[in-house]
PDB file of N, CA and C in Angstrom:
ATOM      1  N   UNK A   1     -18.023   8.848 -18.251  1.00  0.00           N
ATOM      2  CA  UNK A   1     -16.781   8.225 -17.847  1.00  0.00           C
ATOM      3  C   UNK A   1     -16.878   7.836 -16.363  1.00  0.00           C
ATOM      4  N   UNK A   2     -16.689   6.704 -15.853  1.00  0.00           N
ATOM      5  CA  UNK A   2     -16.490   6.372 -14.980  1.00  0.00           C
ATOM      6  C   UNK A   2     -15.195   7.047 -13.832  1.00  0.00           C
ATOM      7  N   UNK A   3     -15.459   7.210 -12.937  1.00  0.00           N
ATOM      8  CA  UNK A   3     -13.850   7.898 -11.962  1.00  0.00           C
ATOM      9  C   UNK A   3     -13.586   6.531 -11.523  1.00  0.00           C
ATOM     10  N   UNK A   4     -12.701   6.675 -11.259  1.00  0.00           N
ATOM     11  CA  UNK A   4     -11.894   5.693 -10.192  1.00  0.00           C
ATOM     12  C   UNK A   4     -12.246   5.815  -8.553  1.00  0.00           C
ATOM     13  N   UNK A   5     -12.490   4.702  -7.334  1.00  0.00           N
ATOM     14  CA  UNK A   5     -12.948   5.249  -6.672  1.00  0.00           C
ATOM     15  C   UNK A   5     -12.382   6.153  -5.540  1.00  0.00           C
ATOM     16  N   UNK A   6     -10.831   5.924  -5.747  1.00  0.00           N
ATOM     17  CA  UNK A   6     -10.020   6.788  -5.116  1.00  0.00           C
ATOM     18  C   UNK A   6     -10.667   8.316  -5.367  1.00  0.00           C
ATOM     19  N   UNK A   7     -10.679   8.813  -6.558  1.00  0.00           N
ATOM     20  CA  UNK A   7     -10.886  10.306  -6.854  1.00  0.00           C
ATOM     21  C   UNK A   7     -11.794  10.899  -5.863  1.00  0.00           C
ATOM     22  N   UNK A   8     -12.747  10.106  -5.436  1.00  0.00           N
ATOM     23  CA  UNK A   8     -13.441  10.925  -4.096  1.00  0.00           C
ATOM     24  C   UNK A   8     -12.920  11.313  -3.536  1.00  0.00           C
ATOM     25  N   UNK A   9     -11.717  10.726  -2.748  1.00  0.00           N
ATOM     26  CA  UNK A   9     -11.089  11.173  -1.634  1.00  0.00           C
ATOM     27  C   UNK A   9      -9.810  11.879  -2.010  1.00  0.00           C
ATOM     28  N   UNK A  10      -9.416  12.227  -3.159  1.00  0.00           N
ATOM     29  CA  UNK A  10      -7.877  12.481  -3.488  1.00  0.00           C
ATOM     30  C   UNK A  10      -7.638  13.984  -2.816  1.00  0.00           C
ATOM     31  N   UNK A  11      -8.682  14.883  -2.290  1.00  0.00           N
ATOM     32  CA  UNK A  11      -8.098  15.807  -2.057  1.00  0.00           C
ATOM     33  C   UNK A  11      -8.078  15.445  -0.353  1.00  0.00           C
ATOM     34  N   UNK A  12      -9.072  14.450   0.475  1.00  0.00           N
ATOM     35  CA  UNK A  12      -7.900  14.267   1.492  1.00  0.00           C
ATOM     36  C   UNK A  12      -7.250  13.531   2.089  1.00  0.00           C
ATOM     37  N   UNK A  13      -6.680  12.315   1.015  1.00  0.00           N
ATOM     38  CA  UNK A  13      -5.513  12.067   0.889  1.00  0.00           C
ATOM     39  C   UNK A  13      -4.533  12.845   0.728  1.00  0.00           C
ATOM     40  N   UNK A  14      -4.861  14.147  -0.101  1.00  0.00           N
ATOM     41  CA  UNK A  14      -3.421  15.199  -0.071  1.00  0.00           C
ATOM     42  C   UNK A  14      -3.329  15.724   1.183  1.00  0.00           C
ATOM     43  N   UNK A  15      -4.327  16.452   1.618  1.00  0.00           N
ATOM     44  CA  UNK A  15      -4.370  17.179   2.798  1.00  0.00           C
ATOM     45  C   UNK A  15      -3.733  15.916   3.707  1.00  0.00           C
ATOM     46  N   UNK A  16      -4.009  15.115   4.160  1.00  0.00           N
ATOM     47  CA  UNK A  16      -3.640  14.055   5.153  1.00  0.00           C
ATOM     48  C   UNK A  16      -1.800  13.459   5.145  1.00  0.00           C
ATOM     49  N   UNK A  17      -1.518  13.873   4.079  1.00  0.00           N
ATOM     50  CA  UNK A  17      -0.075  14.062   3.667  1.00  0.00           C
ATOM     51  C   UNK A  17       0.370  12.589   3.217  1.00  0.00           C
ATOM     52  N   UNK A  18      -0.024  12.088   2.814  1.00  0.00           N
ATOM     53  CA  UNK A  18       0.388  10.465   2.400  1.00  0.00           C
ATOM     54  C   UNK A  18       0.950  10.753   0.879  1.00  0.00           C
ATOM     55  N   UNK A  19       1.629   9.852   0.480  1.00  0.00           N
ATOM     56  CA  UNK A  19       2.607  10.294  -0.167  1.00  0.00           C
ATOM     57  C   UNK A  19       2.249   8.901  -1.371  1.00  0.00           C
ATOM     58  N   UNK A  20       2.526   8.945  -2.866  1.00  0.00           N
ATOM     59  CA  UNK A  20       1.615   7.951  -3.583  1.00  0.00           C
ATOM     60  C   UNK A  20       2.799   6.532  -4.078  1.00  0.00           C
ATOM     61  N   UNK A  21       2.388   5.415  -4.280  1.00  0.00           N
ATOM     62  CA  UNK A  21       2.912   4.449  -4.432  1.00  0.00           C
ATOM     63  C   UNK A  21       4.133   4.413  -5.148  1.00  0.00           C
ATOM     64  N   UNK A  22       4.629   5.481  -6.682  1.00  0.00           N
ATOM     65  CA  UNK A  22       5.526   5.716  -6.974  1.00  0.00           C
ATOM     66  C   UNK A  22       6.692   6.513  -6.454  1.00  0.00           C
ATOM     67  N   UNK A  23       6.148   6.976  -5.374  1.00  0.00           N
ATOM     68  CA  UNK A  23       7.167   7.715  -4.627  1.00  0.00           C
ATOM     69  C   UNK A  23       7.611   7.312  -3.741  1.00  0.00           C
ATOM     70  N   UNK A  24       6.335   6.199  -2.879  1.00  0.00           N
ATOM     71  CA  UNK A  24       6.961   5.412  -1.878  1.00  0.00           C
ATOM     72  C   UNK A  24       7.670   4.078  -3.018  1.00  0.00           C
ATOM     73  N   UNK A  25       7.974   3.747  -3.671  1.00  0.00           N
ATOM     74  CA  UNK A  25       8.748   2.569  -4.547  1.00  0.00           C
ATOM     75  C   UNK A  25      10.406   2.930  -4.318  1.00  0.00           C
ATOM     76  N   UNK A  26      10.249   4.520  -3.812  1.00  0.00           N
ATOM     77  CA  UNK A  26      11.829   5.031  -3.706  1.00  0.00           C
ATOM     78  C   UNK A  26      12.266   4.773  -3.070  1.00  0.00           C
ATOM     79  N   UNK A  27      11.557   4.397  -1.704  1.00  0.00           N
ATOM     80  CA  UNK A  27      11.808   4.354  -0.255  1.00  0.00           C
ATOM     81  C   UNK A  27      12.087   3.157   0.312  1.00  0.00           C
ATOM     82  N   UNK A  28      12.572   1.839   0.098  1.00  0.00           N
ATOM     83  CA  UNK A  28      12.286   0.797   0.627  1.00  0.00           C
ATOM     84  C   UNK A  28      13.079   0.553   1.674  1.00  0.00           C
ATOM     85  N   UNK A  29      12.041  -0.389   2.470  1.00  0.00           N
ATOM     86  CA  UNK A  29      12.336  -0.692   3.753  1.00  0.00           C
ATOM     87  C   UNK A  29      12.200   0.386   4.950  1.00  0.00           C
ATOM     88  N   UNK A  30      11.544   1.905   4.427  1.00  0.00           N
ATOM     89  CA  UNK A  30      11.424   2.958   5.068  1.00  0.00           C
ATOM     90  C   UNK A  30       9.725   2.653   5.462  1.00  0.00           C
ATOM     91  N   UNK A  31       9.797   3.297   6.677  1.00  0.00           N
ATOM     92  CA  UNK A  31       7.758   3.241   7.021  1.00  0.00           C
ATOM     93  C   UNK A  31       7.571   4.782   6.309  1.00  0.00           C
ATOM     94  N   UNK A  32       6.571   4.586   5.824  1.00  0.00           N
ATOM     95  CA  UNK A  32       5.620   5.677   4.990  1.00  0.00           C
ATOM     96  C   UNK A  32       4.519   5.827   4.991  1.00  0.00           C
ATOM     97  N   UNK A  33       3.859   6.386   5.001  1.00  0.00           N
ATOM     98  CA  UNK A  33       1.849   6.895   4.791  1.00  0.00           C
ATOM     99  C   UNK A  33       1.813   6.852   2.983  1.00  0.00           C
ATOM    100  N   UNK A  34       0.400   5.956   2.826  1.00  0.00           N
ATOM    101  CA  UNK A  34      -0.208   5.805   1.829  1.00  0.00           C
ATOM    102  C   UNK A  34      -1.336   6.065   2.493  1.00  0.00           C
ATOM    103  N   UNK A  35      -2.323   5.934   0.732  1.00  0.00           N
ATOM    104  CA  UNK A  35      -3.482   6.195   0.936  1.00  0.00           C
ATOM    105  C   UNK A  35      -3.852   5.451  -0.129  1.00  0.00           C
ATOM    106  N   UNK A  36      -4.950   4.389  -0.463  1.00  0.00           N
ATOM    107  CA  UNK A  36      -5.234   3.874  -1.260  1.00  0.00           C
ATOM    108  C   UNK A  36      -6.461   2.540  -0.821  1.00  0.00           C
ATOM    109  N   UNK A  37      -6.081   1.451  -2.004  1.00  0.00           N
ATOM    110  CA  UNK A  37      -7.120   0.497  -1.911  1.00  0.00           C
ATOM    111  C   UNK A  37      -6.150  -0.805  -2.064  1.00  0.00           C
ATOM    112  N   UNK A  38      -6.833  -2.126  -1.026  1.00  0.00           N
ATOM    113  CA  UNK A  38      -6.039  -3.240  -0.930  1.00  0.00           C
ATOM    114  C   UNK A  38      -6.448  -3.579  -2.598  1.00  0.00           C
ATOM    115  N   UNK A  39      -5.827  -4.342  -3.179  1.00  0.00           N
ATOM    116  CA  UNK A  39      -6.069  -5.483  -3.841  1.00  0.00           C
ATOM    117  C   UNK A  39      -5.933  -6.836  -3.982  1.00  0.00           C
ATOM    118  N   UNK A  40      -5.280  -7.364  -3.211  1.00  0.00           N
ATOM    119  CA  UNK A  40      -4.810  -8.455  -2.780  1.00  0.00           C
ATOM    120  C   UNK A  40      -4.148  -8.619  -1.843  1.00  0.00           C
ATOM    121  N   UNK A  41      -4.236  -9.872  -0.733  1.00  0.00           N
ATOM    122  CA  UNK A  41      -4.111 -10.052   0.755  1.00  0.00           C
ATOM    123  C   UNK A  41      -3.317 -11.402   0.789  1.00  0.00           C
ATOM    124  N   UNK A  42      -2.033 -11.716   1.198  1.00  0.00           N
ATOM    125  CA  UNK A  42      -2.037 -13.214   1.332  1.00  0.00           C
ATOM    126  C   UNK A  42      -1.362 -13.321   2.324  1.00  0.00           C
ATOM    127  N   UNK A  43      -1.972 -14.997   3.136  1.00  0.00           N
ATOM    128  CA  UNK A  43      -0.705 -14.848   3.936  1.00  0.00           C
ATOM    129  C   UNK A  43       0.197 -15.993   4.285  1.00  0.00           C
ATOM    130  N   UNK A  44       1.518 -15.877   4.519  1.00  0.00           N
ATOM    131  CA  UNK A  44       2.273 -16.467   3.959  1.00  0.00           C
ATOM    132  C   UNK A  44       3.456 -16.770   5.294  1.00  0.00           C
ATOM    133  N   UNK A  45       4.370 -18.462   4.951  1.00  0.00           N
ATOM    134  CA  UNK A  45       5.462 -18.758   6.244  1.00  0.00           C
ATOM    135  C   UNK A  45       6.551 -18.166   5.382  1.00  0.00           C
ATOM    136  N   UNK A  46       7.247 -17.193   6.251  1.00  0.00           N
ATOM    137  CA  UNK A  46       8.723 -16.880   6.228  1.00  0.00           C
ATOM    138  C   UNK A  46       9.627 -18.027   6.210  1.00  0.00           C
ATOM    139  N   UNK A  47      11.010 -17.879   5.770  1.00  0.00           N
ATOM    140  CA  UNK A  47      11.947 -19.060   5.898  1.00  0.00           C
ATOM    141  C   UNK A  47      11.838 -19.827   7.415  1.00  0.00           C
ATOM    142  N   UNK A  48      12.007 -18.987   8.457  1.00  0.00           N
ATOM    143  CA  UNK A  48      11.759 -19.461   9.700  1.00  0.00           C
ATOM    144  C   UNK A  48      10.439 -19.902  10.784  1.00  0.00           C
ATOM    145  N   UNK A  49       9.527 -19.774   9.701  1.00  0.00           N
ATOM    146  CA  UNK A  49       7.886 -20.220  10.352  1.00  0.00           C
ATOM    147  C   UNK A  49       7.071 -19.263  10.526  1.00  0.00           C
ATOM    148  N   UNK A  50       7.710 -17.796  10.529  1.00  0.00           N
ATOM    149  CA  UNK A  50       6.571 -16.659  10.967  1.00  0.00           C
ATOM    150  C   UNK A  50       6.398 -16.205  10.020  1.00  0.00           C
ATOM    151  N   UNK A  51       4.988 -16.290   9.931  1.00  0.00           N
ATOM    152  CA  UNK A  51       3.932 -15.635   9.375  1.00  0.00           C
ATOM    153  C   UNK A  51       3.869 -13.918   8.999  1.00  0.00           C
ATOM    154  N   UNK A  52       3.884 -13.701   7.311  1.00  0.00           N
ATOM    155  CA  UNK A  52       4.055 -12.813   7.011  1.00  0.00           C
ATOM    156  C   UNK A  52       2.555 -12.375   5.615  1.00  0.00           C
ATOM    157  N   UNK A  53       2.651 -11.266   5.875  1.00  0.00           N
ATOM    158  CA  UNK A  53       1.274 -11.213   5.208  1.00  0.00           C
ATOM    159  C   UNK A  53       2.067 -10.409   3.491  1.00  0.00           C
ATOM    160  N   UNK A  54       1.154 -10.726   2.632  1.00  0.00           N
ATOM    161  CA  UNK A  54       2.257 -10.059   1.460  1.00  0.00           C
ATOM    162  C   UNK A  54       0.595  -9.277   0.732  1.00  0.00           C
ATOM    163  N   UNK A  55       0.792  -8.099   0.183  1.00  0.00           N
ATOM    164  CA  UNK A  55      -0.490  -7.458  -0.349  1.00  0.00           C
ATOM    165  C   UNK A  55       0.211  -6.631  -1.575  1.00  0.00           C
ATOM    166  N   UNK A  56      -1.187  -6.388  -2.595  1.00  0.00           N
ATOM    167  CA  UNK A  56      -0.862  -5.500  -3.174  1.00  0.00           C
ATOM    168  C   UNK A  56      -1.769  -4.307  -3.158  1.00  0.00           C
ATOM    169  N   UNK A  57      -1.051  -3.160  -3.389  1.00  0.00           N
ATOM    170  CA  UNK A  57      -1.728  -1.744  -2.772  1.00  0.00           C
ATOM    171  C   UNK A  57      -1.807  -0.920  -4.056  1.00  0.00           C
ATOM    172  N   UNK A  58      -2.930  -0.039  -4.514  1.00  0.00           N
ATOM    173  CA  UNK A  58      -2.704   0.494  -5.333  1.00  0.00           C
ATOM    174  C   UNK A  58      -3.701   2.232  -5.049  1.00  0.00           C
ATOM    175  N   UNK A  59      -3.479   2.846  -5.518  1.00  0.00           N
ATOM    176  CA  UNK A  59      -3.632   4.245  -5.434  1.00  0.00           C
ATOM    177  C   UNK A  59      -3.881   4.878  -6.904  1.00  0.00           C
ATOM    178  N   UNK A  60      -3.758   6.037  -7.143  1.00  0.00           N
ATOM    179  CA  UNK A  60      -4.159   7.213  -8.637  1.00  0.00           C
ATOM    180  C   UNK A  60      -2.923   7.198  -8.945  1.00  0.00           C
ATOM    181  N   UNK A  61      -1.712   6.653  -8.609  1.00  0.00           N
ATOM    182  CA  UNK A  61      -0.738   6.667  -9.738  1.00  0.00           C
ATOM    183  C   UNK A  61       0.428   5.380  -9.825  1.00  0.00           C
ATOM    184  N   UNK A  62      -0.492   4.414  -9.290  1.00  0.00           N
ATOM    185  CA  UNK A  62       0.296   2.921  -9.615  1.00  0.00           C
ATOM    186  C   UNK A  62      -0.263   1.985  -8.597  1.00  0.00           C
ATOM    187  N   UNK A  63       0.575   0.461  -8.449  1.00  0.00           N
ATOM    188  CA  UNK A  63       0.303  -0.656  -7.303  1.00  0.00           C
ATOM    189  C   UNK A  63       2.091  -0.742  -6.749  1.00  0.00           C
ATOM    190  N   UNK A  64       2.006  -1.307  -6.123  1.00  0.00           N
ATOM    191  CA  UNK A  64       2.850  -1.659  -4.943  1.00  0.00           C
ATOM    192  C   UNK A  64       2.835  -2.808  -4.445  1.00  0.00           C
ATOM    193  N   UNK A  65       3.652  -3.517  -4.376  1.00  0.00           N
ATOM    194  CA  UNK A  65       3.849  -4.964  -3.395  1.00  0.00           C
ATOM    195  C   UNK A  65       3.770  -4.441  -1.852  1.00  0.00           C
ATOM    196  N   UNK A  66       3.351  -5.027  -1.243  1.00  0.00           N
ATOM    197  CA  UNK A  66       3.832  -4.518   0.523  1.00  0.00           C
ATOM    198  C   UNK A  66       3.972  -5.967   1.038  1.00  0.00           C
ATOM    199  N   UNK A  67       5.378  -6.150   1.902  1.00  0.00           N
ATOM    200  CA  UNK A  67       5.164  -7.231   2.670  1.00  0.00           C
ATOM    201  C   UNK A  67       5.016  -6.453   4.136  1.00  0.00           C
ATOM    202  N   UNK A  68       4.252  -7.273   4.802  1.00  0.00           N
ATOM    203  CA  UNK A  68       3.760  -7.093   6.697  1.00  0.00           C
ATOM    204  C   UNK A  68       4.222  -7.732   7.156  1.00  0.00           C
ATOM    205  N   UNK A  69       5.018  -7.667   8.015  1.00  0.00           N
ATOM    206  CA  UNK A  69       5.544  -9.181   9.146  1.00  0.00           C
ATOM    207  C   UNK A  69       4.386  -9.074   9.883  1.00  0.00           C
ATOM    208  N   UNK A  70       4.251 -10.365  10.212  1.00  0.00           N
ATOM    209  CA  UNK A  70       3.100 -10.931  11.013  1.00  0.00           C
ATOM    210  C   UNK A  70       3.107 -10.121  12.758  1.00  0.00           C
ATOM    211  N   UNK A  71       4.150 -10.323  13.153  1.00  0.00           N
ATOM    212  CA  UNK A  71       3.771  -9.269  14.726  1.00  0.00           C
ATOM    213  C   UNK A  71       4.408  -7.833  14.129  1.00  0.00           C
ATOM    214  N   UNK A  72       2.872  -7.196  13.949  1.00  0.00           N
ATOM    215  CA  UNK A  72       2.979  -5.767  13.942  1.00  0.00           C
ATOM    216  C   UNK A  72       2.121  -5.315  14.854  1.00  0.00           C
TER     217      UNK A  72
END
């Protein structure tokens, strides 16, 4: 069976305290610690011209949309 390649690191991701994509889904608009793998990167004009990056994030127990505003 193949692992996933997260499973290497899952114990320190725990130790490191990041918290997993279904739990951050609770939280929105809150900053949070993940731990995971990009899967997709784009980047994209806001209604007003600035540049916003939009990704999807995924981890050992789901994916996640994330938007980035461009000045971070």
């Amino acid at each position: 069976m193949i692992a996933h390649p997260l499973d290497l690191a899952a114990e320190a991701i725990r130790r490191a305290g990041a918290i997993t994509t279904v739990e951050a889904a609770s939280h929105p608009g809150q900053r949070v610690w993940l731990a995971g793998m990009r899967q997709t990167w784009r980047r994209s004009a806001a209604e007003h011209g600035e540049t916003i990056y939009l990704m999807s994030f995924e981890d050992l127990e789901g994916m996640l949309d994330v938007l980035i505003p461009g000045a971070v």
